[in-house]
C-alpha atoms as a PDB file:
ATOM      1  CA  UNK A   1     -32.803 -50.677 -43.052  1.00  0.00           C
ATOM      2  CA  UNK A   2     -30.142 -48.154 -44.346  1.00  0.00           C
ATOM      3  CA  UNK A   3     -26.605 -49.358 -45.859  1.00  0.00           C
ATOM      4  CA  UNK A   4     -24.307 -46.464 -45.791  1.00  0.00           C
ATOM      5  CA  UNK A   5     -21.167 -47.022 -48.264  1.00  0.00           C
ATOM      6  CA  UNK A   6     -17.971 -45.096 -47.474  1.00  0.00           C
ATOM      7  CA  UNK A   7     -15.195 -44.780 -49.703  1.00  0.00           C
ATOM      8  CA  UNK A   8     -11.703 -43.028 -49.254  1.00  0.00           C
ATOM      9  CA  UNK A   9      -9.215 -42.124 -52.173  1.00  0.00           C
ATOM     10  CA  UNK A  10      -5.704 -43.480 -51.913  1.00  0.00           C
ATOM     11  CA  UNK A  11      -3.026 -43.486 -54.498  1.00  0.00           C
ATOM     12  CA  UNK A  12      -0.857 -46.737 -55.287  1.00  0.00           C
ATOM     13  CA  UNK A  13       2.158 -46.109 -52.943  1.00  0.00           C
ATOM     14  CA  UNK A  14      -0.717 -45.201 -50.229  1.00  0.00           C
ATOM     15  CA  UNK A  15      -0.811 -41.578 -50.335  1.00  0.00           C
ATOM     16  CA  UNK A  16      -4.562 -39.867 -49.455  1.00  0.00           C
ATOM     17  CA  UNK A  17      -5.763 -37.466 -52.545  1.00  0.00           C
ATOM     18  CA  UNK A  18      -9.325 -37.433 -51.030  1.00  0.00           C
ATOM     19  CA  UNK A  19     -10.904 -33.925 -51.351  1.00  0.00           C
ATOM     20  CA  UNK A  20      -7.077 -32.742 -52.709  1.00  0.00           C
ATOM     21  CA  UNK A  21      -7.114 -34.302 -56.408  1.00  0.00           C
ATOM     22  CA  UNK A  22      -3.676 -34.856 -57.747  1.00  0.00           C
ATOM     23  CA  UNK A  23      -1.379 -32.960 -60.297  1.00  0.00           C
ATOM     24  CA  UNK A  24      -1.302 -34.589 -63.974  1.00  0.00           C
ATOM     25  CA  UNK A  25       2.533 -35.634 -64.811  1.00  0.00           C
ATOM     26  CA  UNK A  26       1.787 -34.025 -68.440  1.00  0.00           C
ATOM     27  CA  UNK A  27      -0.030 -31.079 -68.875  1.00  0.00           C
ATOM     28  CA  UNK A  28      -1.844 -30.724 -72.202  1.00  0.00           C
ATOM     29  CA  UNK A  29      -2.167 -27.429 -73.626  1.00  0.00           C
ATOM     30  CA  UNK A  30      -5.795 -26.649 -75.548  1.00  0.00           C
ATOM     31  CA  UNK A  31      -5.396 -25.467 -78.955  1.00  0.00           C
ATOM     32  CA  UNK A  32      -7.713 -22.192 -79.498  1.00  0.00           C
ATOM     33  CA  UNK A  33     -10.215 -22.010 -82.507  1.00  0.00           C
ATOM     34  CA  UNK A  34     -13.306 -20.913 -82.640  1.00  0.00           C
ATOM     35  CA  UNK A  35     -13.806 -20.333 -78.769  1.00  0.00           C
ATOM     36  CA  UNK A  36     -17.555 -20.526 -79.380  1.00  0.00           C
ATOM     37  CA  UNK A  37     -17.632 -23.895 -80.990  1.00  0.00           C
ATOM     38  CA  UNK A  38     -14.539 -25.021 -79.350  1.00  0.00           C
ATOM     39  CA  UNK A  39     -16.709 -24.328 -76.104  1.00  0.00           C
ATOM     40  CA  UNK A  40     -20.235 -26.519 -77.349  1.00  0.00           C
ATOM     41  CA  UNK A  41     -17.948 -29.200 -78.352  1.00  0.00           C
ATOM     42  CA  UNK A  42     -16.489 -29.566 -74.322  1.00  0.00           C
ATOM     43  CA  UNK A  43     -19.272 -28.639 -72.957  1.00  0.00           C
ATOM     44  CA  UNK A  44     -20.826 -31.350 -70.208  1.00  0.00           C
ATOM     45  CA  UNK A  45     -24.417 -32.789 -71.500  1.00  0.00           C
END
């Protein structure tokens, strides 16, 4: 048997952001330091 799970991406008043994403409300600026440790530290492990 195969169960295939679907899922689609609404926002609260019923707006679709699937495959779009949505705009943040604040945008937070990065401070810059050492780019090369700044970098490690964010990196994805």
């Amino acid at each position: 048997a195969i169960r295939l799970t679907t899922a689609l991406y609404y926002t609260p008043s019923g707006r679709s952001i699937q495959a779009k994403g949505i705009e943040p409300d604040v945008v937070v600026k990065r401070e810059k330091k050492n780019s090369a440790e700044g970098d490690e530290k964010l990196s994805l492990k």
